[in-house]
N, C-alpha and C. Protein backbone atom coordinates (compact mmCIF):
# COMPACT_ATOMS: atom_id res chain seq x y z
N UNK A 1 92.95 15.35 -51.40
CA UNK A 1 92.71 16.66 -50.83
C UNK A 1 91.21 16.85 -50.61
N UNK A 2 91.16 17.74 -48.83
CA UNK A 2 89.55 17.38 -49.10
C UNK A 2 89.17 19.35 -49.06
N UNK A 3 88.58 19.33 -50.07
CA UNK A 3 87.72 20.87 -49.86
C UNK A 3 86.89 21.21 -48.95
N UNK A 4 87.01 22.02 -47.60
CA UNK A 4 86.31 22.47 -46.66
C UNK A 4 85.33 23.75 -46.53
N UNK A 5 84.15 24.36 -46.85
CA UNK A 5 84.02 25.28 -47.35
C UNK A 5 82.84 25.84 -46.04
N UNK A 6 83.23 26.79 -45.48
CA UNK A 6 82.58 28.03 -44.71
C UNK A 6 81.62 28.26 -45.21
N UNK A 7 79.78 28.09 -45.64
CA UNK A 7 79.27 28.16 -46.46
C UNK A 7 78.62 29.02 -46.39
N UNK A 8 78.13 30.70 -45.31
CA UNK A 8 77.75 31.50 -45.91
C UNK A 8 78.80 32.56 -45.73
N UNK A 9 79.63 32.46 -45.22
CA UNK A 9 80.86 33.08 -44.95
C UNK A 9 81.39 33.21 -46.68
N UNK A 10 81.67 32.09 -47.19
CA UNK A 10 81.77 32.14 -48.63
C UNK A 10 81.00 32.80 -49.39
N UNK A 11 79.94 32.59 -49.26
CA UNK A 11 78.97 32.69 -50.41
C UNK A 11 78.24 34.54 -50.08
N UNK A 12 78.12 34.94 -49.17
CA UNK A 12 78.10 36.46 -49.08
C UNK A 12 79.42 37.13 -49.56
N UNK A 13 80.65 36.60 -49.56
CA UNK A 13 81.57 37.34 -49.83
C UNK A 13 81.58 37.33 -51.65
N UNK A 14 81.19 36.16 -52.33
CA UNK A 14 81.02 35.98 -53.52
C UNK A 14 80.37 36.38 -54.05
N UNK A 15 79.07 36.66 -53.18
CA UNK A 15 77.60 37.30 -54.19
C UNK A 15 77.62 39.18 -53.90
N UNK A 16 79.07 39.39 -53.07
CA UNK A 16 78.42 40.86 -52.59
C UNK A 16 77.70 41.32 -52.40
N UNK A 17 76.76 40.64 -51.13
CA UNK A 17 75.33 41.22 -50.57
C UNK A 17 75.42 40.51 -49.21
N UNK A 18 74.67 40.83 -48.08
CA UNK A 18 74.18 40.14 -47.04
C UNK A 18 72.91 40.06 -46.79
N UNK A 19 72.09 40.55 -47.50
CA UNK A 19 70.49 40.66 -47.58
C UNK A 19 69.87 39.69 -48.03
N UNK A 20 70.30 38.50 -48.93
CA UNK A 20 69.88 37.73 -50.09
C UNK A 20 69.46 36.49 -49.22
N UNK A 21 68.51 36.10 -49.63
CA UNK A 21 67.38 34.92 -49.05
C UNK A 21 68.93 33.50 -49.08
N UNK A 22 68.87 32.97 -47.55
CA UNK A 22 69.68 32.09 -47.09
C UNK A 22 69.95 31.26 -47.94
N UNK A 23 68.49 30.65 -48.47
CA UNK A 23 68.10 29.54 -49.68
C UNK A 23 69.06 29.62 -50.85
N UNK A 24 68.39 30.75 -50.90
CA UNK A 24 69.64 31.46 -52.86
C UNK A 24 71.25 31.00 -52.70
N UNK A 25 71.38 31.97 -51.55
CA UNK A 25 73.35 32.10 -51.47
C UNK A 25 73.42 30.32 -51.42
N UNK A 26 72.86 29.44 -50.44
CA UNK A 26 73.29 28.16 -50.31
C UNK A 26 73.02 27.54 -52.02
N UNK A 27 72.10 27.76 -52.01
CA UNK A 27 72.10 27.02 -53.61
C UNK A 27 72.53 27.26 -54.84
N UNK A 28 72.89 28.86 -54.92
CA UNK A 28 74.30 29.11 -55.98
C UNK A 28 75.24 28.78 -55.72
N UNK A 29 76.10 28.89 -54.11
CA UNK A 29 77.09 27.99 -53.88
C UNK A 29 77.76 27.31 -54.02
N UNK A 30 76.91 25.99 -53.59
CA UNK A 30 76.44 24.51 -53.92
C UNK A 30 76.65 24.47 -55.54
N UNK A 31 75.79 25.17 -56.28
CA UNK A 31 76.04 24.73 -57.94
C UNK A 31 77.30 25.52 -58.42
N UNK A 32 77.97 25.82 -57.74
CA UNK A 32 79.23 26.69 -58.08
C UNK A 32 80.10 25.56 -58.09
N UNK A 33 80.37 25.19 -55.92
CA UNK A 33 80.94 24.14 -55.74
C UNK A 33 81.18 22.74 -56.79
N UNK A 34 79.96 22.40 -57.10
CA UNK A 34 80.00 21.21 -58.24
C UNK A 34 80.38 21.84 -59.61
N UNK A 35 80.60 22.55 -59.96
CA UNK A 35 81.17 22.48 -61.36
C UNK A 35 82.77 22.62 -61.04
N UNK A 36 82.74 23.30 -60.01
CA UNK A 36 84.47 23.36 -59.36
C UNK A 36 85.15 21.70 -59.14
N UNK A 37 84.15 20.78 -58.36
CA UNK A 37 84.70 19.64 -57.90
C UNK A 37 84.63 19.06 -59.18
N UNK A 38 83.79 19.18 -60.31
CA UNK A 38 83.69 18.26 -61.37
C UNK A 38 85.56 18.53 -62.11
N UNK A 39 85.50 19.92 -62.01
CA UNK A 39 87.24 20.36 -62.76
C UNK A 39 88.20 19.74 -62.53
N UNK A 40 87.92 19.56 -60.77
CA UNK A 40 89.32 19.21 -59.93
C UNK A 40 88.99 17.69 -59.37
N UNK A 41 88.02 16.92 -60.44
CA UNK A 41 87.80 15.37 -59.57
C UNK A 41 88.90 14.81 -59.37
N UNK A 42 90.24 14.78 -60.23
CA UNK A 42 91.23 14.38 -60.18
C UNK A 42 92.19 14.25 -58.40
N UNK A 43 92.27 16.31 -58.14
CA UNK A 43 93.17 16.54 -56.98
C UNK A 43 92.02 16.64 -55.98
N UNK A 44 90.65 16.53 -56.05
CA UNK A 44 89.72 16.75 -55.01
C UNK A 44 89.51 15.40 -54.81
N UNK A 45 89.17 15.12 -53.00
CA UNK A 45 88.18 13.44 -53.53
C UNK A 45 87.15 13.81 -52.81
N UNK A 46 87.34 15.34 -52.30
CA UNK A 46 85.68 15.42 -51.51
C UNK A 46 85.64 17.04 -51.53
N UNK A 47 84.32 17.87 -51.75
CA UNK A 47 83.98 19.07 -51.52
C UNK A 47 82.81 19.08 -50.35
N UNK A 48 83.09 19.62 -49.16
CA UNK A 48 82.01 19.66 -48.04
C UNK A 48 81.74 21.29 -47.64
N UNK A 49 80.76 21.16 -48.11
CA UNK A 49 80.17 23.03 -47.69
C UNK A 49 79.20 23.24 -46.40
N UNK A 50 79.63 23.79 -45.21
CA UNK A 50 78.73 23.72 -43.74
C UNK A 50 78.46 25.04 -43.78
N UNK A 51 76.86 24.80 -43.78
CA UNK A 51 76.50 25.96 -43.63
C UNK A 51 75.62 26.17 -41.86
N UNK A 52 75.65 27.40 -41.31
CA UNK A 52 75.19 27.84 -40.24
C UNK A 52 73.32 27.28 -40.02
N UNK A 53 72.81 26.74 -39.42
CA UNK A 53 71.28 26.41 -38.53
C UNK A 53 71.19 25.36 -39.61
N UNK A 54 69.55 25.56 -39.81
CA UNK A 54 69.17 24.23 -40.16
C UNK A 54 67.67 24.15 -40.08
N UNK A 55 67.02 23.60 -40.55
CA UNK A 55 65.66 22.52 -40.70
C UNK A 55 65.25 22.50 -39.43
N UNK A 56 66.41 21.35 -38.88
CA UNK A 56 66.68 20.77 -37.55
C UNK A 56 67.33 20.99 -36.57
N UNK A 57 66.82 20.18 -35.66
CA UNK A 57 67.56 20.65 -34.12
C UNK A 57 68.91 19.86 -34.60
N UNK A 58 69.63 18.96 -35.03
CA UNK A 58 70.67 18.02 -35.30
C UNK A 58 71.29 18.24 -36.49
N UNK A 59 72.43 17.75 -36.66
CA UNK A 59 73.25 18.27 -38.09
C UNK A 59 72.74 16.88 -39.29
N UNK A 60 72.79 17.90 -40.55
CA UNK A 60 71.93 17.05 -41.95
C UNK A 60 73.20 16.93 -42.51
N UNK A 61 72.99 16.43 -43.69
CA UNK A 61 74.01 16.38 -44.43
C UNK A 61 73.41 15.08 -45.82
N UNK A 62 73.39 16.51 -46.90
CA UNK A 62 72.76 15.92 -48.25
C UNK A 62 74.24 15.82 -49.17
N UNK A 63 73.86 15.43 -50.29
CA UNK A 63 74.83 15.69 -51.67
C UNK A 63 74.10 15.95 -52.85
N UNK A 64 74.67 17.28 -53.35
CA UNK A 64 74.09 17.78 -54.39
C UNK A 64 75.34 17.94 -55.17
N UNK A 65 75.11 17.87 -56.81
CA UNK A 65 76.37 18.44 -57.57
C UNK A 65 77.30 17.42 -57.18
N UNK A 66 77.84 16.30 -56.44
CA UNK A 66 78.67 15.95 -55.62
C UNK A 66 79.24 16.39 -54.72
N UNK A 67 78.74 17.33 -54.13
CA UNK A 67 78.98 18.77 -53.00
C UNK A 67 78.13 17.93 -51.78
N UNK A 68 79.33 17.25 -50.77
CA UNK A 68 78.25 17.41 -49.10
C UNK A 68 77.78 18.63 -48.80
N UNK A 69 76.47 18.65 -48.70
CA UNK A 69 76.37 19.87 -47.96
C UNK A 69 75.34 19.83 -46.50
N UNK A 70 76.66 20.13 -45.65
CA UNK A 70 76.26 19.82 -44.27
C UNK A 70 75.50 21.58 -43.58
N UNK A 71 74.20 21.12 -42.89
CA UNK A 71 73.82 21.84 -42.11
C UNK A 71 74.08 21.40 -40.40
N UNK A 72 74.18 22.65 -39.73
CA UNK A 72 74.95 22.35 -38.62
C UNK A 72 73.73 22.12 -37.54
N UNK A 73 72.42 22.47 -37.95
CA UNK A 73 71.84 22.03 -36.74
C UNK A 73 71.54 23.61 -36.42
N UNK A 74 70.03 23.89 -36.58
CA UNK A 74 69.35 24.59 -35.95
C UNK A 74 69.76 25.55 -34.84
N UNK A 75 70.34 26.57 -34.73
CA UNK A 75 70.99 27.20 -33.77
C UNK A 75 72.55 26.90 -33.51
N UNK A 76 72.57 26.08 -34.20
CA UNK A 76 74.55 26.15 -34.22
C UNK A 76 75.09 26.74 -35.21
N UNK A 77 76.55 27.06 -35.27
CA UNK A 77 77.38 27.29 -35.82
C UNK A 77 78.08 26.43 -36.76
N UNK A 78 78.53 26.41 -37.95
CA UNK A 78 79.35 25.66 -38.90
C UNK A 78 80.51 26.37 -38.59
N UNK A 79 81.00 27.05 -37.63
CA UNK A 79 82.67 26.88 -37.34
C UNK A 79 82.85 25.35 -36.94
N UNK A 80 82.14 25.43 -35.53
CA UNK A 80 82.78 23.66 -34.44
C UNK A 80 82.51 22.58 -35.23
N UNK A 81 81.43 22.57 -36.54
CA UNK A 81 81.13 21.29 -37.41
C UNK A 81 82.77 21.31 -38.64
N UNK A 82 83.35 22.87 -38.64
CA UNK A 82 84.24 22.56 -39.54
C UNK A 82 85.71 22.28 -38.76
N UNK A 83 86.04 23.04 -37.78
CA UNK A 83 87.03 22.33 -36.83
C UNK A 83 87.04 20.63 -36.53
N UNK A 84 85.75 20.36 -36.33
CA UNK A 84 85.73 18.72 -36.05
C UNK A 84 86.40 18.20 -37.55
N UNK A 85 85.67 18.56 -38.50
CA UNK A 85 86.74 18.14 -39.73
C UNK A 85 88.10 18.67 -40.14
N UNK A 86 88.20 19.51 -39.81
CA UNK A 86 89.50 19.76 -39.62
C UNK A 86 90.62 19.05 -38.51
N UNK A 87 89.82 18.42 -37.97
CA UNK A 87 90.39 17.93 -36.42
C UNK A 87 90.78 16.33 -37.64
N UNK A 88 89.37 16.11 -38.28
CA UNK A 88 89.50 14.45 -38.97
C UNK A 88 90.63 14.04 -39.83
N UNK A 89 90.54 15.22 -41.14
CA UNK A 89 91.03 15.03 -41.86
C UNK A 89 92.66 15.72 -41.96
N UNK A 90 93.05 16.24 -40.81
CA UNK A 90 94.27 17.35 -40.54
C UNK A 90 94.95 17.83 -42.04
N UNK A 91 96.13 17.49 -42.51
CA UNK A 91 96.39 18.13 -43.27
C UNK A 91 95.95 18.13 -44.96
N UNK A 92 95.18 16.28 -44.97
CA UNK A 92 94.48 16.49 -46.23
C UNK A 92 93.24 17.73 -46.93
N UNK A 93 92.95 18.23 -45.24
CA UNK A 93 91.91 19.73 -45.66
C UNK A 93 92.24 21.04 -45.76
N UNK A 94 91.67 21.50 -46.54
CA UNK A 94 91.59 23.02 -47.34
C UNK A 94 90.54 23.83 -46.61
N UNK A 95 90.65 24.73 -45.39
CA UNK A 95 89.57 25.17 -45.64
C UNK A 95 89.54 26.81 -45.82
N UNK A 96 88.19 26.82 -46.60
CA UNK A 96 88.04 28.13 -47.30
C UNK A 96 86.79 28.98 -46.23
N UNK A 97 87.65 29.92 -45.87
CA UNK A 97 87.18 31.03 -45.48
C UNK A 97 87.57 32.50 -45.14
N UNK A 98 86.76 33.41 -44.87
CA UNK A 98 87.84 34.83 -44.81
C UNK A 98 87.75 35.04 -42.92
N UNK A 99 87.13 34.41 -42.17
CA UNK A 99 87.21 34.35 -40.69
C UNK A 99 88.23 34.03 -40.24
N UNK A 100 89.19 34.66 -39.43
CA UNK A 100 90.56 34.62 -38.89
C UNK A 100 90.63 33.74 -38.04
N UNK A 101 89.33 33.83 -37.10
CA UNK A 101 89.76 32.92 -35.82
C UNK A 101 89.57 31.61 -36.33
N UNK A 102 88.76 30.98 -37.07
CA UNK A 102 88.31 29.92 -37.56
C UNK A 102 89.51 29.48 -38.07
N UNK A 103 89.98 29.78 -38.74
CA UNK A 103 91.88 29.76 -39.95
C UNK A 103 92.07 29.13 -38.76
N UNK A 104 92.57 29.83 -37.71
CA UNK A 104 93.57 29.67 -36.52
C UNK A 104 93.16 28.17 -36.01
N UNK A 105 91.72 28.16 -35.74
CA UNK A 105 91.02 27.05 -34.79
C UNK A 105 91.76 25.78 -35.75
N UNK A 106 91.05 26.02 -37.03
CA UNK A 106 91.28 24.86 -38.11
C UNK A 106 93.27 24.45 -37.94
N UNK A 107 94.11 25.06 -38.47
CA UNK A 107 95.25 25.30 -38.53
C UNK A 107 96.14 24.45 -37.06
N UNK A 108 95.49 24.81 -36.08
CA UNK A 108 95.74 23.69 -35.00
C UNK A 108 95.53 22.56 -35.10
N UNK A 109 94.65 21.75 -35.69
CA UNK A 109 94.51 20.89 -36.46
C UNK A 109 95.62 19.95 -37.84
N UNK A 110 96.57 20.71 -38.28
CA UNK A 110 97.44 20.76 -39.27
C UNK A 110 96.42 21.09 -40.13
N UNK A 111 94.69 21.41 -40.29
CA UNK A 111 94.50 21.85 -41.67
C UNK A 111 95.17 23.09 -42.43
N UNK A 112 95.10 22.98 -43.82
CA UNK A 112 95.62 24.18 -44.00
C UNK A 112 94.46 24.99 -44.43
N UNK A 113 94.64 26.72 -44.46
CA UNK A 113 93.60 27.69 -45.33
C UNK A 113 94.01 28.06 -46.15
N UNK A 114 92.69 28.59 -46.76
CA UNK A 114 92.74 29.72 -47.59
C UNK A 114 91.52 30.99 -47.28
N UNK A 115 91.92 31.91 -47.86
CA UNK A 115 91.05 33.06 -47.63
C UNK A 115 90.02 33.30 -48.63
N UNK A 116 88.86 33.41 -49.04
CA UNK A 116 87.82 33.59 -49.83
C UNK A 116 88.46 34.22 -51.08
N UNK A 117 89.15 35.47 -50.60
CA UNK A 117 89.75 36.55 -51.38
C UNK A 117 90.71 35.50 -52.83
N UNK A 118 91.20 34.37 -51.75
CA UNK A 118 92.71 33.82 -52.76
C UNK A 118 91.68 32.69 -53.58
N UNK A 119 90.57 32.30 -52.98
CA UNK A 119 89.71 30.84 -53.60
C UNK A 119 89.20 31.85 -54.94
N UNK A 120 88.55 32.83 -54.62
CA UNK A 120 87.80 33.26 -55.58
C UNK A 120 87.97 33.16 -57.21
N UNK A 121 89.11 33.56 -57.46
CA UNK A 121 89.58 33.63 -59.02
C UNK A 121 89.72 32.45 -59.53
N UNK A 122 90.00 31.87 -58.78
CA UNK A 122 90.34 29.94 -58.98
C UNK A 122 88.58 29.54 -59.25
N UNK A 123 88.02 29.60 -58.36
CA UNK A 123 86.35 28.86 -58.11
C UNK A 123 85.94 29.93 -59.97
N UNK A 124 85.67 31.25 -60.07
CA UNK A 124 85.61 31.79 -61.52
C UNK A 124 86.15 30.99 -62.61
N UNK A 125 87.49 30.65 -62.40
CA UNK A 125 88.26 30.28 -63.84
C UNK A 125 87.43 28.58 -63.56
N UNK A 126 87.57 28.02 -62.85
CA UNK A 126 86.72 26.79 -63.59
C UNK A 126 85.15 26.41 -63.55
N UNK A 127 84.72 27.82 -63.15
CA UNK A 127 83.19 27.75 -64.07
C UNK A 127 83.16 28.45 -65.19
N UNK A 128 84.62 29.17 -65.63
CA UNK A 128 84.39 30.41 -66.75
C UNK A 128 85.08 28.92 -67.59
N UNK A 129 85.50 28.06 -67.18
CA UNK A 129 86.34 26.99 -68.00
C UNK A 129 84.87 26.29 -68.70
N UNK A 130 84.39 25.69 -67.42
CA UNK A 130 83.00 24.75 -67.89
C UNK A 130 82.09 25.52 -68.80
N UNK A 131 81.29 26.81 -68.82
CA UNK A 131 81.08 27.47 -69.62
C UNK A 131 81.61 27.43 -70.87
N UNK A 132 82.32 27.64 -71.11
CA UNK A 132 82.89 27.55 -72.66
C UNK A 132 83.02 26.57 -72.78
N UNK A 133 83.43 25.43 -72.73
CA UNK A 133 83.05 24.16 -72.98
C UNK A 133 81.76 23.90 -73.40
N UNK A 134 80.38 24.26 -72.61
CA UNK A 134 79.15 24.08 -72.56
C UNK A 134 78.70 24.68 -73.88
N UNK A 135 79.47 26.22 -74.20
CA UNK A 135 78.82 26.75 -75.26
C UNK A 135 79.57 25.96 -76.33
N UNK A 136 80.56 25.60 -76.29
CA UNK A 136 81.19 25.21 -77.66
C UNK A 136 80.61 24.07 -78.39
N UNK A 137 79.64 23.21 -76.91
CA UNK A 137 78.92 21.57 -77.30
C UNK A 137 77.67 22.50 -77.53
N UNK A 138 76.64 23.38 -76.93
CA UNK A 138 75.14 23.61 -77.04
C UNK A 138 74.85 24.89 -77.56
N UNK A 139 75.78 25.44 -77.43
CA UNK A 139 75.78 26.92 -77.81
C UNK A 139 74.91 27.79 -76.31
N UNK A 140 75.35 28.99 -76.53
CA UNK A 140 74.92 30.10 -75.40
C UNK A 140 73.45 29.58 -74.86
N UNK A 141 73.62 29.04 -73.72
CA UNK A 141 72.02 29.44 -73.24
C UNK A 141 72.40 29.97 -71.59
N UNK A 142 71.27 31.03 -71.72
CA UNK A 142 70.94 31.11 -70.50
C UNK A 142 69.66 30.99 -69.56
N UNK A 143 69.68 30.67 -68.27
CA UNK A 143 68.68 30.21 -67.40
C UNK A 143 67.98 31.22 -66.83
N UNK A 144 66.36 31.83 -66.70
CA UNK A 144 65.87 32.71 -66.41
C UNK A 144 64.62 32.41 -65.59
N UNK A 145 64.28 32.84 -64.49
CA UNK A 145 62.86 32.51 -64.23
C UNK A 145 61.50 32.75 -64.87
N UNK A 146 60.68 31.72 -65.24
CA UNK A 146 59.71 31.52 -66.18
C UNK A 146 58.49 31.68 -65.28
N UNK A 147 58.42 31.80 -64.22
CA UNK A 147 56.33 32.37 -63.31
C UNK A 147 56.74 33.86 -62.91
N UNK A 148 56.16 34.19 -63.02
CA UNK A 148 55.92 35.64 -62.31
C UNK A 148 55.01 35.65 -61.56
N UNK A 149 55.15 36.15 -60.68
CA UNK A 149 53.97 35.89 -59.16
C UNK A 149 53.79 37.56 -59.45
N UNK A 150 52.90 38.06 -58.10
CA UNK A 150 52.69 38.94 -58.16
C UNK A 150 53.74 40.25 -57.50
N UNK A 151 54.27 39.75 -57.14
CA UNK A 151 55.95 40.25 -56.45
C UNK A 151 57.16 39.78 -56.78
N UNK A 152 57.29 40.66 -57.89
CA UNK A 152 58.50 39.91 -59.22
C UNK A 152 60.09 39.75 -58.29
N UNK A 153 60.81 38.93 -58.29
CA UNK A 153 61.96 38.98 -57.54
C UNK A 153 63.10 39.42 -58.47
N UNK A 154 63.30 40.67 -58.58
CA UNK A 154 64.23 40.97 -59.54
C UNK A 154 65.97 40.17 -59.26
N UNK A 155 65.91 40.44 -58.28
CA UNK A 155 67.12 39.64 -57.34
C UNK A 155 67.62 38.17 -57.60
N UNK A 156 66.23 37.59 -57.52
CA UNK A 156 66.61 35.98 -57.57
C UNK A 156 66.62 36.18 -59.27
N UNK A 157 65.92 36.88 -60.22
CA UNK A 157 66.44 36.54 -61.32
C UNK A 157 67.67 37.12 -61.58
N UNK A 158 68.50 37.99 -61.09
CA UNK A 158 70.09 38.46 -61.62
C UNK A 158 70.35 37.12 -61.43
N UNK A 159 70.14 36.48 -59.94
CA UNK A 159 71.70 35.25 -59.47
C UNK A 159 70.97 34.51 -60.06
N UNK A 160 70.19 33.91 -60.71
CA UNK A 160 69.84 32.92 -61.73
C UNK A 160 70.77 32.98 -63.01
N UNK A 161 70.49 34.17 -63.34
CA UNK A 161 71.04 34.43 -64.87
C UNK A 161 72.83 34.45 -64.59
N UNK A 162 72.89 35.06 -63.73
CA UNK A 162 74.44 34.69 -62.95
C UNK A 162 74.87 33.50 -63.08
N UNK A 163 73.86 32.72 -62.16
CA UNK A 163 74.21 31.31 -62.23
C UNK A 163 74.37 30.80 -63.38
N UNK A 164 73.65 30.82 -64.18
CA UNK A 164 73.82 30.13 -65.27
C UNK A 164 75.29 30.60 -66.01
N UNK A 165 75.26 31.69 -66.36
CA UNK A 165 76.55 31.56 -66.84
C UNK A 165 77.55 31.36 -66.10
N UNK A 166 78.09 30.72 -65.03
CA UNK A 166 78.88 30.63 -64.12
C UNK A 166 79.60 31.57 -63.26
N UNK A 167 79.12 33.06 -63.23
CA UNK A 167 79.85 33.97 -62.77
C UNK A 167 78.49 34.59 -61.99
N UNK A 168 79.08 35.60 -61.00
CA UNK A 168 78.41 36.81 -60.37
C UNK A 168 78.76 38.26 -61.05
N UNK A 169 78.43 39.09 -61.03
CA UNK A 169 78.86 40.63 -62.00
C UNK A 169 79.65 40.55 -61.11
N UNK A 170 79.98 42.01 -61.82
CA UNK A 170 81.69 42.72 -61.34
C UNK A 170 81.73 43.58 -60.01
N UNK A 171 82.68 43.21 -58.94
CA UNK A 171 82.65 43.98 -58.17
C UNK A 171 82.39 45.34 -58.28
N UNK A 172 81.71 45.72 -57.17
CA UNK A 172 82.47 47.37 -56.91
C UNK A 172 83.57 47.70 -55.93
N UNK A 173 83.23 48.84 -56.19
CA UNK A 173 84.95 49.30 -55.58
C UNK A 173 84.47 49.44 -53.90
N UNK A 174 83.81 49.10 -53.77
CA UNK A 174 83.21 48.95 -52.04
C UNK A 174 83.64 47.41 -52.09
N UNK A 175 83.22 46.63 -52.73
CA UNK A 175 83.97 45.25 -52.26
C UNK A 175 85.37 45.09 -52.57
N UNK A 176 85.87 46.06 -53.10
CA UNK A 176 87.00 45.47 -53.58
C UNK A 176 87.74 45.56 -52.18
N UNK A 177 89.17 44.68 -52.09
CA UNK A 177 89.71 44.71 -50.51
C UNK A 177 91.42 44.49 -51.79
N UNK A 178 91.29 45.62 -52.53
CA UNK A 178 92.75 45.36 -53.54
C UNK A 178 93.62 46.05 -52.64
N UNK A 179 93.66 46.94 -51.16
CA UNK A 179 94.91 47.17 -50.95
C UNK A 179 95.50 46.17 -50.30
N UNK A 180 94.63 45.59 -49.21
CA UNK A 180 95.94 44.49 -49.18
C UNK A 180 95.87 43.16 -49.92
N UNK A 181 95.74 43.38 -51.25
CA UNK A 181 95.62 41.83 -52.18
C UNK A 181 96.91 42.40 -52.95
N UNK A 182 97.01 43.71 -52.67
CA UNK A 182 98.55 43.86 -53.75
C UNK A 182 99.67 44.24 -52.99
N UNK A 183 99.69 43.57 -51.91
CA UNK A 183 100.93 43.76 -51.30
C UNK A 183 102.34 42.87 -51.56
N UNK A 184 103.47 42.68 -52.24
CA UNK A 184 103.79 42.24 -52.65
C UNK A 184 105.16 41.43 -52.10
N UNK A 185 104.69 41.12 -50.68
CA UNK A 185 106.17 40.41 -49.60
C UNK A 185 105.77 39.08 -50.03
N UNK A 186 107.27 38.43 -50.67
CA UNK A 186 106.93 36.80 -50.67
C UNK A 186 107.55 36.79 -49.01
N UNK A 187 106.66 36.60 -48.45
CA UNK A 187 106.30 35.90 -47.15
C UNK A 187 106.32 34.77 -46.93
N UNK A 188 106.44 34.33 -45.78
CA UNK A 188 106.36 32.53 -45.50
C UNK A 188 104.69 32.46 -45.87
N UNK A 189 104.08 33.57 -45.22
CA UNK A 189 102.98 33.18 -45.77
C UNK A 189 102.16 33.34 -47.31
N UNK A 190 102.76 34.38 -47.77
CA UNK A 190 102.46 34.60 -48.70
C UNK A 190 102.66 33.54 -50.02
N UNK A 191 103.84 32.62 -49.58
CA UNK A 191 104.42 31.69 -50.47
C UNK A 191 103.36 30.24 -50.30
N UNK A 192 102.80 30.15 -49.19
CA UNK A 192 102.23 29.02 -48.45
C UNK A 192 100.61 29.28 -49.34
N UNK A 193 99.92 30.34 -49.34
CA UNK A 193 98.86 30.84 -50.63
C UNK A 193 99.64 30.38 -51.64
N UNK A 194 100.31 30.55 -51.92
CA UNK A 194 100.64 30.19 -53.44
C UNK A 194 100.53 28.65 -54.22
N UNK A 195 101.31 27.94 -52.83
CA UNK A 195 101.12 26.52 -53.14
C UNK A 195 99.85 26.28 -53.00
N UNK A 196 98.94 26.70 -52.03
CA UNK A 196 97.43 26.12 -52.43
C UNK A 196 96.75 26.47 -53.00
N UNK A 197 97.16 27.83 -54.35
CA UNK A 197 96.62 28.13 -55.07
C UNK A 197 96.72 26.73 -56.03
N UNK A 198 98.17 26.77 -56.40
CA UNK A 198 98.55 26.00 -57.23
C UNK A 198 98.13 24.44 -57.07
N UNK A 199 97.58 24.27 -56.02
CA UNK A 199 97.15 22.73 -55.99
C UNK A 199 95.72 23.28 -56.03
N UNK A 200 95.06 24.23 -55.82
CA UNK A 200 93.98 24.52 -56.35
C UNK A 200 93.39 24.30 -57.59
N UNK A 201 94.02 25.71 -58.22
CA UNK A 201 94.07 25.87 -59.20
C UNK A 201 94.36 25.12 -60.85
């Protein structure tokens, strides 16, 4: 199974903000992604996160965490870089995003989706997994920024300290999208989330 991941499409919906320096969201992500692929090395054999522009005029593509993480190239889009994989890998891919048309584009493809909304609790429980693990071998630490410049970034230190313990705080009730997460039709589709929770998860 290969993990396909929408990468700021994801990662704004996770951090509840759209303001936050490009850099940050990609690189909490990214260290999210790898403690997720480390859980699931077993049912994963690849996590690829495309994120929108770039460095460059041409598409990059590093590995961090064991996370590809593809940039699409300076003025492009990471939809057509994730359709082409979706086009590659047809039904061995997952991809994660809350963009409808993209689902659709991918889905022609035989990939299958998921919605940010259904990844989320899954991507939590196995960094809230690795965490406790971590404390039970080193005990509690957490990660904080150590320079202070003269323009303190209060911001980058929450998602630091976030980061480290593997979570983001608690929604608010402005992000929350619980009316239609509790709708309760087992659906063709609704049943079809379920199984890729469960091979998620």
């Amino acid at each position: 199974m290969i993990l396909l991941i929408d990468g700021y499409n994801v990662a704004k919906f996770l951090l509840h903000t759209h303001g936050a320096d490009h850099n940050i969201q990609r690189e909490w992500l990214v260290s999210q992604l790898g403690i997720y692929r480390a859980a699931k090395r077993e049912s994963l054999s690849q996590v690829i996160a495309v994120f929108d522009g770039g460095l460059f005029d041409h598409r990059t593509r590093e590995v961090h965490y064991d996370v590809a993480v593809v940039s699409a190239g300076r003025g492009y889009c990471a939809d057509n870089v994730l359709v082409e994989y979706a086009e590659k890998f047809g039904n061995q891919a997952i991809v994660i995003t809350n963009d409808r048309e993209l689902q659709h584009r991918c889905r022609e493809h035989r990939a299958q989706t998921m919605s940010v909304v259904d990844f989320e609790p899954l991507l939590e429980a196995a960094c809230e997994r690795t965490e406790q693990a971590y404390e039970e071998q080193f005990g509690n630490v957490t990660v904080t920024k150590l320079n202070h410049d003269d323009e303190h970034d209060a911001e980058l230190d929450r998602l630091m300290v976030a980061g480290s313990m593997g979570h983001v705080g608690p929604k608010t009730d402005d992000d929350d999208d619980a009316p239609q997460r509790r709708q309760n039709k087992k659906s063709k589709a609704h049943r079809a989330r379920a199984q890729l929770r469960k091979k998620l998860g």
